[in-house]
Protein backbone atom coordinates (compact mmCIF):
# COMPACT_ATOMS: atom_id res chain seq x y z
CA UNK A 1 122.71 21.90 127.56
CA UNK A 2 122.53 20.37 123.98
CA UNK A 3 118.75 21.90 123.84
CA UNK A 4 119.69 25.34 125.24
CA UNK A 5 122.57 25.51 122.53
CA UNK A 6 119.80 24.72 120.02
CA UNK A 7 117.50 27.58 120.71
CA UNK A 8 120.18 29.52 120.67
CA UNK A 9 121.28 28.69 117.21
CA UNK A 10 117.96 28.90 115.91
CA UNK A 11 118.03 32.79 117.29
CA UNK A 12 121.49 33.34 115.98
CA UNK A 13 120.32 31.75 112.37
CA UNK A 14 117.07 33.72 111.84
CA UNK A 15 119.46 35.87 109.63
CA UNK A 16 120.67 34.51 106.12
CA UNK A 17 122.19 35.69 104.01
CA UNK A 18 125.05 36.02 101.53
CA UNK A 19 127.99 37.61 99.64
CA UNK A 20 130.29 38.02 97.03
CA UNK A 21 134.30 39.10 97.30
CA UNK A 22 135.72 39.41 93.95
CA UNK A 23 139.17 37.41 94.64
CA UNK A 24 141.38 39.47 92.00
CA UNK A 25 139.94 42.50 94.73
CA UNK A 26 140.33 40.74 97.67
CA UNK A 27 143.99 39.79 96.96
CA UNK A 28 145.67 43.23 97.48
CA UNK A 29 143.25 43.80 100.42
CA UNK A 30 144.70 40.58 102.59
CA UNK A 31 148.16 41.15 101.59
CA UNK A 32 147.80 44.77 102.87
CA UNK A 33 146.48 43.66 105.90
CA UNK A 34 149.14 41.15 106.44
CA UNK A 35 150.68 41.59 110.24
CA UNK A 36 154.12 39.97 109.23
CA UNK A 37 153.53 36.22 109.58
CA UNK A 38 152.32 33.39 107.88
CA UNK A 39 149.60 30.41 109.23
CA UNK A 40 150.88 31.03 112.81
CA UNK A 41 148.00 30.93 115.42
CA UNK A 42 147.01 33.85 117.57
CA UNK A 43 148.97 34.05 120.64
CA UNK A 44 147.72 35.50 124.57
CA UNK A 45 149.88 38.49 124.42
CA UNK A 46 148.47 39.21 120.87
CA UNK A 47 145.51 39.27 121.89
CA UNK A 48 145.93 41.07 124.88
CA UNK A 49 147.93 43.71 122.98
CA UNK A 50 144.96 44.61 120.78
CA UNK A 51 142.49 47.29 121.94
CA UNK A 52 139.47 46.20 119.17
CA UNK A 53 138.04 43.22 118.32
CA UNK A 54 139.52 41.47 114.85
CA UNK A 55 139.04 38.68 112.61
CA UNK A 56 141.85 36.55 111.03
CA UNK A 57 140.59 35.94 107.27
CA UNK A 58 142.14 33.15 105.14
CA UNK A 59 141.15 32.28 101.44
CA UNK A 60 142.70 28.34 101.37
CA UNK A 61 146.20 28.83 99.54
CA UNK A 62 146.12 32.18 101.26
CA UNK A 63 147.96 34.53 103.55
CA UNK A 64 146.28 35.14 106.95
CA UNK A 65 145.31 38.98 107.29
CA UNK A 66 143.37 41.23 109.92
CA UNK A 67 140.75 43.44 109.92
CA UNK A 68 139.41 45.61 112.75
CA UNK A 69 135.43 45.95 114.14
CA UNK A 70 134.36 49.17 113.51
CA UNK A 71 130.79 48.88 114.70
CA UNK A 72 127.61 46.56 115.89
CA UNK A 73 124.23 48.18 114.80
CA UNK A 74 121.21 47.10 116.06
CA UNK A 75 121.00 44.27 114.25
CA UNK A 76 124.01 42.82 115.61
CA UNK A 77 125.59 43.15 111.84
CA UNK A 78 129.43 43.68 112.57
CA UNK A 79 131.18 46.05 110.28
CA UNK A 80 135.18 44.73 109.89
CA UNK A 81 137.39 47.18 108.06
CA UNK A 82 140.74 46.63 106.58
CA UNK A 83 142.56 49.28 104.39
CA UNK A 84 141.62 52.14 102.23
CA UNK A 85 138.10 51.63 104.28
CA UNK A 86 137.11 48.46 102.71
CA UNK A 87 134.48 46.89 104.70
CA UNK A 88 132.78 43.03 105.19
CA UNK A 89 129.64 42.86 107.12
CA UNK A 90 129.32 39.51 109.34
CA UNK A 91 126.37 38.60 110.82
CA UNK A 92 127.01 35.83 113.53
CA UNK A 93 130.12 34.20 111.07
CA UNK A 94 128.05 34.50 107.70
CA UNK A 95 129.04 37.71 105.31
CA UNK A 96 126.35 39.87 104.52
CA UNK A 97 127.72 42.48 102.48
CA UNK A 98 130.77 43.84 100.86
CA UNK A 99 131.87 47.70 100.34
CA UNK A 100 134.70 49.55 98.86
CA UNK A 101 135.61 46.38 96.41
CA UNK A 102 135.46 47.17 92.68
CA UNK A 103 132.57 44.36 93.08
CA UNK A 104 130.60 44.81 95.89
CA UNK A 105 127.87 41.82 96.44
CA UNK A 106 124.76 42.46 99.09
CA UNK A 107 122.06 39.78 99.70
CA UNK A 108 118.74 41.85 98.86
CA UNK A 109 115.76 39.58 100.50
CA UNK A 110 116.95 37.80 103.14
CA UNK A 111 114.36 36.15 104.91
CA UNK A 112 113.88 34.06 108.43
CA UNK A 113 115.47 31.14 108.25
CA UNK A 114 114.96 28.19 111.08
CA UNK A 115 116.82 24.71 111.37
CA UNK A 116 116.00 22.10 108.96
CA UNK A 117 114.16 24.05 106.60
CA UNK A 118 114.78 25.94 103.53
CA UNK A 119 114.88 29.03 101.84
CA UNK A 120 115.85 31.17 98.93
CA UNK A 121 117.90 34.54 98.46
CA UNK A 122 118.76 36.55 95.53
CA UNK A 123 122.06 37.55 95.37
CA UNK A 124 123.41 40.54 93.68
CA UNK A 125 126.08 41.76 91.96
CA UNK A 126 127.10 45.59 91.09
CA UNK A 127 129.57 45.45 87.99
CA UNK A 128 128.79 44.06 86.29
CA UNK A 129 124.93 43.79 86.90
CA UNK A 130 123.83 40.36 87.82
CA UNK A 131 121.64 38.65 89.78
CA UNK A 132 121.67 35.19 91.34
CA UNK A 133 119.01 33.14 93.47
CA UNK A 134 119.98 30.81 95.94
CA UNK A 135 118.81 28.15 98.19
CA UNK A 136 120.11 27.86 102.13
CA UNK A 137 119.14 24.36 103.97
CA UNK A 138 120.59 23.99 107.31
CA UNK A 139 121.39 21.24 109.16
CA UNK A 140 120.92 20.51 112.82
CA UNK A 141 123.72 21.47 115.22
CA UNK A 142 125.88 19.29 116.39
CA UNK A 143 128.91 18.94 119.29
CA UNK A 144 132.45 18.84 118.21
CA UNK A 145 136.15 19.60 119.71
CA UNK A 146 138.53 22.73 117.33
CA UNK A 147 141.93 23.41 118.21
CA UNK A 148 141.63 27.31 118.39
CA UNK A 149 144.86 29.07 118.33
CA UNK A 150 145.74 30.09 122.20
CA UNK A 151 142.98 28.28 123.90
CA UNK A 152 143.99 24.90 122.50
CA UNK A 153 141.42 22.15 122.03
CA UNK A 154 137.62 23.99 122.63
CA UNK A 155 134.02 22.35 122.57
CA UNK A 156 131.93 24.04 120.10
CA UNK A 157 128.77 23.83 118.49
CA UNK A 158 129.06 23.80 114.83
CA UNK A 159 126.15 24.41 112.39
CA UNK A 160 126.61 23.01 108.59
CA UNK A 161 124.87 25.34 105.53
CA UNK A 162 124.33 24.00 102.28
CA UNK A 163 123.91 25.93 99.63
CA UNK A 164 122.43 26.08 96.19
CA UNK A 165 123.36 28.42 93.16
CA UNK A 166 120.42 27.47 91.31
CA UNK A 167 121.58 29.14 87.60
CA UNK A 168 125.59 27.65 88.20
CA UNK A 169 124.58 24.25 89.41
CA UNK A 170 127.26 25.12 92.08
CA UNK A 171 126.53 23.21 95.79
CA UNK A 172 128.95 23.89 98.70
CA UNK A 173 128.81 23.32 102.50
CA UNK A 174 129.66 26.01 104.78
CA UNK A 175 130.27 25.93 108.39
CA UNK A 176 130.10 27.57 111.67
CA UNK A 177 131.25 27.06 114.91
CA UNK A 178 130.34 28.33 117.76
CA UNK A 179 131.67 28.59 121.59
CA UNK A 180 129.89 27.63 124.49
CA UNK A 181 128.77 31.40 125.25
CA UNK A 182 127.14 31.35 122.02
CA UNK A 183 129.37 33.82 120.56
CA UNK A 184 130.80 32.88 116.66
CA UNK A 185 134.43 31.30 116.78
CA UNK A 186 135.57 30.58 113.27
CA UNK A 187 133.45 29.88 110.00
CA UNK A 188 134.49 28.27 106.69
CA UNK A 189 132.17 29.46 103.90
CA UNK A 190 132.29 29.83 100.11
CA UNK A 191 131.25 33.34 99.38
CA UNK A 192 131.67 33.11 95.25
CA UNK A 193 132.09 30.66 93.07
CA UNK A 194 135.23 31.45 91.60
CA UNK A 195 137.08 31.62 94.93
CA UNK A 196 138.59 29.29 97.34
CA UNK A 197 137.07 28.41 101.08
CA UNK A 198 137.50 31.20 103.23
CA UNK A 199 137.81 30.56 106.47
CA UNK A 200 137.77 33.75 109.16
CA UNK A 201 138.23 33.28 113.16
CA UNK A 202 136.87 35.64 115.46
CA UNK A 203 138.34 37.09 118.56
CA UNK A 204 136.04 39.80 120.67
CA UNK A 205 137.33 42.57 122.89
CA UNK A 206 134.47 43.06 124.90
């Protein structure tokens, strides 16, 4: 079981990638998204009650908020918008891509990436203009337990991904978990520098 969830991983992680959300931006775009509570875990009926698929996104110190899937392309990249059309592009947990922000980020050679080796990305950044390069490593996967709002205590495969901001001397873990159908349950991942942990659970309609 351990070695089918591996080859699966290494599939889901052939993808990396990175992005940027400006927090002063992002701010106003939880807050509007807010759904009227605070840090309370997704119930059943919720759940039930919703028609699309939607992601709960906290920055730590944060509000929870929601934001819709829009569309899969063939890539798999998932397209999650939240008001006034701002969109984040996931692929399997990790961000891709930001639009609609004052600052939108967009990794712009993303590469194959396999477990236990390395890479680098450049990273860029529309206003102002800047450009950063990047190093992924990823360790191998490994079994642990999540409490995950309405389904209680789950066994999930999580997947750690350091990371390397070669001209900020800035080195952060993120992480990814993922259930036993493969599919991404939550991530915890430090998309800029200047902003908290965000961590974003997943829950699929389909």
């Amino acid at each position: 079981m351990i070695k089918q969830k591996t080859l699966l991983l290494l599939t889901i992680f052939q993808l990396s990638s990175c992005a940027y959300i400006s927090f002063s931006d992002s701010l106003p775009l939880m807050k509007a998204a807010i759904v009227g509570f605070e840090n309370i875990p997704v119930t059943i009926e919720e759940f039930e009650n919703n028609k699309y698929s939607f992601i709960v996104a906290k920055f730590d110190r944060g509000q929870e908020a929601r934001m819709i899937l829009s569309q899969i392309n063939a890539r798999g990249i998932e397209t999650w918008v939240g008001p006034k059309g701002v969109k984040i592009f996931i692929l399997n947990g990790r961000v891709l891509k930001t639009e609609g922000f004052d600052h939108d980020y967009e990794v712009i050679d993303w590469t194959d990436l396999d477990m236990g080796s390395e890479q680098t990305n450049l990273v860029i950044l529309s206003k102002p203009k800047a450009m950063f390069k990047r190093s992924l490593f990823l360790d191998l996967p490994q079994e642990t337990f999540i409490d995950f709002h309405f389904e209680g205590s789950i066994e999930t495969t999580v997947v750690q991904e350091n990371i390397y901001f070669h001209e900020l001397s800035y080195r952060k873990q993120n992480f990814y978990w993922f259930g036993n159908d493969g599919k991404i349950k939550r991530t915890r991942q430090f998309i800029n520098p200047k902003l908290p942990q965000l961590t974003i659970d997943f829950f699929y309609k389909y």
